[in-house]
C-alpha atoms as a PDB file:
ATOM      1  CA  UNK A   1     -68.696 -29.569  21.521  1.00  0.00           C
ATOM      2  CA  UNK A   2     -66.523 -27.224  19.688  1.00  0.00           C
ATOM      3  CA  UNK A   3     -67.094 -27.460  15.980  1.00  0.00           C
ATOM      4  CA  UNK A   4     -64.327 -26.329  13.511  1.00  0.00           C
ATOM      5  CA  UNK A   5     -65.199 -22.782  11.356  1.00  0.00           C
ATOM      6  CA  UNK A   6     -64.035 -24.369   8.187  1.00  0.00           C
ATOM      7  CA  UNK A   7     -63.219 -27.981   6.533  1.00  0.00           C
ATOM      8  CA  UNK A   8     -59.237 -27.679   6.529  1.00  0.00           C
ATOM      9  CA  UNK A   9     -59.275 -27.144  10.473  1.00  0.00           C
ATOM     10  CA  UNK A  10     -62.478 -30.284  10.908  1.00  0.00           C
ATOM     11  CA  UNK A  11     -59.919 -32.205   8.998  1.00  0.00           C
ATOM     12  CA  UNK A  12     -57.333 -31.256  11.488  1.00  0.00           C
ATOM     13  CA  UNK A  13     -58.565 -31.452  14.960  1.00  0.00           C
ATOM     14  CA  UNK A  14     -60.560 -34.875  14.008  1.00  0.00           C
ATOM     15  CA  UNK A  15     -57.476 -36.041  12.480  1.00  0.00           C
ATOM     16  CA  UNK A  16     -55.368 -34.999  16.472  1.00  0.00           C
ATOM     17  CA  UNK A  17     -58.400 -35.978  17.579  1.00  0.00           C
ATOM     18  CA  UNK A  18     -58.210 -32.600  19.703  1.00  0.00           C
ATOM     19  CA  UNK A  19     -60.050 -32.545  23.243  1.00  0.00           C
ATOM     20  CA  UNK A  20     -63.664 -31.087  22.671  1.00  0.00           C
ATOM     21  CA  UNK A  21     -64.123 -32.006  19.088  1.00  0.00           C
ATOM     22  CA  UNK A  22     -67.026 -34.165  18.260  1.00  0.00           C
ATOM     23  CA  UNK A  23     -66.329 -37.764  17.585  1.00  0.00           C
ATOM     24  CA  UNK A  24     -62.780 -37.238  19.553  1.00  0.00           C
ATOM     25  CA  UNK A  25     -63.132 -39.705  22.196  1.00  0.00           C
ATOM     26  CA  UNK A  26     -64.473 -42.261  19.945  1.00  0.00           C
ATOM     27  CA  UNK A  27     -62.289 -44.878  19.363  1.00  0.00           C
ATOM     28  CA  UNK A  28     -63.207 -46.240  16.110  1.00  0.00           C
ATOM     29  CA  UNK A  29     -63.410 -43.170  14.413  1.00  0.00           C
ATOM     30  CA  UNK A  30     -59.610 -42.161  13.870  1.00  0.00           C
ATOM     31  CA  UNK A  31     -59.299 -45.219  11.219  1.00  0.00           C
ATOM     32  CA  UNK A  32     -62.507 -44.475   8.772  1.00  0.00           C
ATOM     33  CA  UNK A  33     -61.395 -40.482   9.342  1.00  0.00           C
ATOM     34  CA  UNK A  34     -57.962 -41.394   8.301  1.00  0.00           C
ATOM     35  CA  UNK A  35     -59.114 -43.704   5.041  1.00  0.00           C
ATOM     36  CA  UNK A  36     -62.089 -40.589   4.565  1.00  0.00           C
ATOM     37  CA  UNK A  37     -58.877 -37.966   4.371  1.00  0.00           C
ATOM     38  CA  UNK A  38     -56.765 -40.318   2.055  1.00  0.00           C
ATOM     39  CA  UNK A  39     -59.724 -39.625  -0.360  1.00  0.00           C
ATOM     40  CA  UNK A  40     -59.482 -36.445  -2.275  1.00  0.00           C
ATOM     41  CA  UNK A  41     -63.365 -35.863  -2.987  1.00  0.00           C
ATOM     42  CA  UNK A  42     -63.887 -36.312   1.041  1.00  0.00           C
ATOM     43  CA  UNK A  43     -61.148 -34.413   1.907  1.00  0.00           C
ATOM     44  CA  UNK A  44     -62.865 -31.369   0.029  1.00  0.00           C
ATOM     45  CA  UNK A  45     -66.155 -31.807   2.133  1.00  0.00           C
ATOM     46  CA  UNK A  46     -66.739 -30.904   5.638  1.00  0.00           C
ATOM     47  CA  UNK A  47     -66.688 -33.967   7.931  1.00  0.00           C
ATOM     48  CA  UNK A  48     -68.896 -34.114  10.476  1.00  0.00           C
ATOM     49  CA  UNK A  49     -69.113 -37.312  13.084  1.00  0.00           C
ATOM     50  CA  UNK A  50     -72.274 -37.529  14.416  1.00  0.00           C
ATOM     51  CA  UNK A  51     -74.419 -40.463  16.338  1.00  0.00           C
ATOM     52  CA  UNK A  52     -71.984 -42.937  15.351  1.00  0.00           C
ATOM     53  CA  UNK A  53     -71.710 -41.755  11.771  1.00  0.00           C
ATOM     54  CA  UNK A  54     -69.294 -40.318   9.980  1.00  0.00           C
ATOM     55  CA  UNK A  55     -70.865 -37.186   7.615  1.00  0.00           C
ATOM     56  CA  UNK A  56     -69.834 -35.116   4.624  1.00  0.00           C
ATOM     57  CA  UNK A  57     -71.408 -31.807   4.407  1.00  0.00           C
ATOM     58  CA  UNK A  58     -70.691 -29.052   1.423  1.00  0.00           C
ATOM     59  CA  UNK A  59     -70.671 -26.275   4.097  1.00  0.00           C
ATOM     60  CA  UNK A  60     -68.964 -26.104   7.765  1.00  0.00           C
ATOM     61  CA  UNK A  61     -72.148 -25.681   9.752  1.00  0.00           C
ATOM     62  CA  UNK A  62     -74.583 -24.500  10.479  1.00  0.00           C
ATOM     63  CA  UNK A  63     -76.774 -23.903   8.601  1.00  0.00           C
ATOM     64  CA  UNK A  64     -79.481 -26.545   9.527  1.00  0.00           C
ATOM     65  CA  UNK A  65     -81.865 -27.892   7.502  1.00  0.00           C
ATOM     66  CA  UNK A  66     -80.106 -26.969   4.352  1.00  0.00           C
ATOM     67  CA  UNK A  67     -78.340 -28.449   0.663  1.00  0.00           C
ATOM     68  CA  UNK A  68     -75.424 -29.259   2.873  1.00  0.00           C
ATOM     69  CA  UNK A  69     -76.437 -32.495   3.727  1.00  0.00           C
ATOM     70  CA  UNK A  70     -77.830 -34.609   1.460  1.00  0.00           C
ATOM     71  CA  UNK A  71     -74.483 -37.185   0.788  1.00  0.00           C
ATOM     72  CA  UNK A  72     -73.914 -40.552   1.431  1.00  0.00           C
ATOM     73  CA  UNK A  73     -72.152 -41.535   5.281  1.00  0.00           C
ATOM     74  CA  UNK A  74     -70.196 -44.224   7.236  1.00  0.00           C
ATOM     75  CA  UNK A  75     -71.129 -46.026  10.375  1.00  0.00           C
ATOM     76  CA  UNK A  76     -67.601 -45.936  11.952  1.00  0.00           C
ATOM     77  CA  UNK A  77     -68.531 -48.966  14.524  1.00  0.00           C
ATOM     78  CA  UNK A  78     -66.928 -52.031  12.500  1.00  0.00           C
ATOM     79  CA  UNK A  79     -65.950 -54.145  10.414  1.00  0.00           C
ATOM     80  CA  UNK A  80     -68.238 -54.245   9.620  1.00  0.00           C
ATOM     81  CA  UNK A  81     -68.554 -50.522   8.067  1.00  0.00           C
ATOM     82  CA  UNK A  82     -72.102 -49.923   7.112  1.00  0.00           C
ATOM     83  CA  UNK A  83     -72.571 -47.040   4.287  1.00  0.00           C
ATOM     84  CA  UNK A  84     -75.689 -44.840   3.905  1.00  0.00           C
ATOM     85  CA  UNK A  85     -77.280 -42.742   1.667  1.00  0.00           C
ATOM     86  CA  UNK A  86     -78.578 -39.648   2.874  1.00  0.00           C
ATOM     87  CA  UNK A  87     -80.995 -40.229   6.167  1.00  0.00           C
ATOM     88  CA  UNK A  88     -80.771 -43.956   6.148  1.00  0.00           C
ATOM     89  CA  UNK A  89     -82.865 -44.228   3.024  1.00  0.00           C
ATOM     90  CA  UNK A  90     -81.018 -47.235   1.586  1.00  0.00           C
ATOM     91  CA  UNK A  91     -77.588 -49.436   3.015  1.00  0.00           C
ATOM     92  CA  UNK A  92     -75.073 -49.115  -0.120  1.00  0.00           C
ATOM     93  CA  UNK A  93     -72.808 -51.894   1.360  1.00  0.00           C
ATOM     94  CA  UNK A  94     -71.111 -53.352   4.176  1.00  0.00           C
ATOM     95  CA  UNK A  95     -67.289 -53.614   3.104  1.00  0.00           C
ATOM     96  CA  UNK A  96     -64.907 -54.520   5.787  1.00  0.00           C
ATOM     97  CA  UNK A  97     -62.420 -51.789   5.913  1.00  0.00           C
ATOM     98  CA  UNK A  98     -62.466 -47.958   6.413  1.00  0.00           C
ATOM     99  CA  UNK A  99     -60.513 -47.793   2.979  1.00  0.00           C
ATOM    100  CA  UNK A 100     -63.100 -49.834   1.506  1.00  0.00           C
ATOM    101  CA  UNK A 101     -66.277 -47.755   3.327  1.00  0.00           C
ATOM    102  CA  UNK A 102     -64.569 -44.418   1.778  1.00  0.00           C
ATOM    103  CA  UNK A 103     -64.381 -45.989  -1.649  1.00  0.00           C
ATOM    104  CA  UNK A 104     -67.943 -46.269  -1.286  1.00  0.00           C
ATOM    105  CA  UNK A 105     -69.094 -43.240  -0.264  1.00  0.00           C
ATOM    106  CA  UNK A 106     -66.935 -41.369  -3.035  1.00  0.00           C
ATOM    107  CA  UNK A 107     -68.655 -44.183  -5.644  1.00  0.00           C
ATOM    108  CA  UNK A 108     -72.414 -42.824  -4.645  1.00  0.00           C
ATOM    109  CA  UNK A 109     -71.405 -38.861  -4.348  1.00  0.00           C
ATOM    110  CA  UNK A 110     -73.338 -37.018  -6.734  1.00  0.00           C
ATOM    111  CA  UNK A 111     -71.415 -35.708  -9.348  1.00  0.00           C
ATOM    112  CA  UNK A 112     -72.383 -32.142  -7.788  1.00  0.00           C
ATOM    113  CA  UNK A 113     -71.021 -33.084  -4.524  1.00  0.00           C
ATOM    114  CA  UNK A 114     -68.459 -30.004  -3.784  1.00  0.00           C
ATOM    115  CA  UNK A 115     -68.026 -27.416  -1.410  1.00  0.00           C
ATOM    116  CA  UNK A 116     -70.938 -24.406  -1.226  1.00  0.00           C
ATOM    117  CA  UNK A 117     -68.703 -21.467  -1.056  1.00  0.00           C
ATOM    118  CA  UNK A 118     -71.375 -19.086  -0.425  1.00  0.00           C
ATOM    119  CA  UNK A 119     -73.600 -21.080   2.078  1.00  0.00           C
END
């Protein structure tokens, strides 16, 4: 799987859903990625579809373990969309829309959820 070097281009191949790009062949991703793009705090975090999920990281990766991860995520298989916290600890909601799943994650971000520039 070819992962994208920084968050404008993973926002842009998942988005075309280019050949080779996790999550591409997946067919309910495109929806929550669209209604995770339409939000601006997503937008400025790397996304990162994995197992089914649909992840925000503050750094393209690697690096692995790290403070990258750590923020709330979507299970793109719905409706319904189940959302997260970090490593399954506790289901936020069910909502039945993507829009709605976003709106979710962006209400449980921590208020330090932004991009690491120097990671």
């Amino acid at each position: 799987m070819s992962r994208a070097p920084d968050i404008a281009t993973a926002w842009l191949w998942l988005r075309a859903r280019k050949s080779g790009t996790r999550g591409a062949t997946h067919d309910g991703l495109p929806a929550v990625v669209e209604a995770a793009h339409a939000e601006p705090r997503l937008r400025a975090l790397y996304p990162f579809p994995t197992h089914g999920t649909l992840a925000f990281l503050r750094c393209a990766p690697p690096p692995w373990p790290g403070p990258g991860r750590g923020l709330p995520f979507i299970l793109y298989g719905g409706p319904p969309y189940e959302v997260y916290s970090a490593g399954y600890a506790e289901l936020l909601g069910e909502v039945a829309t993507p829009a709605e799943a976003a709106a979710l994650v962006v209400s449980h971000l921590p208020a330090d959820a932004t991009v690491q520039r120097d990671a």
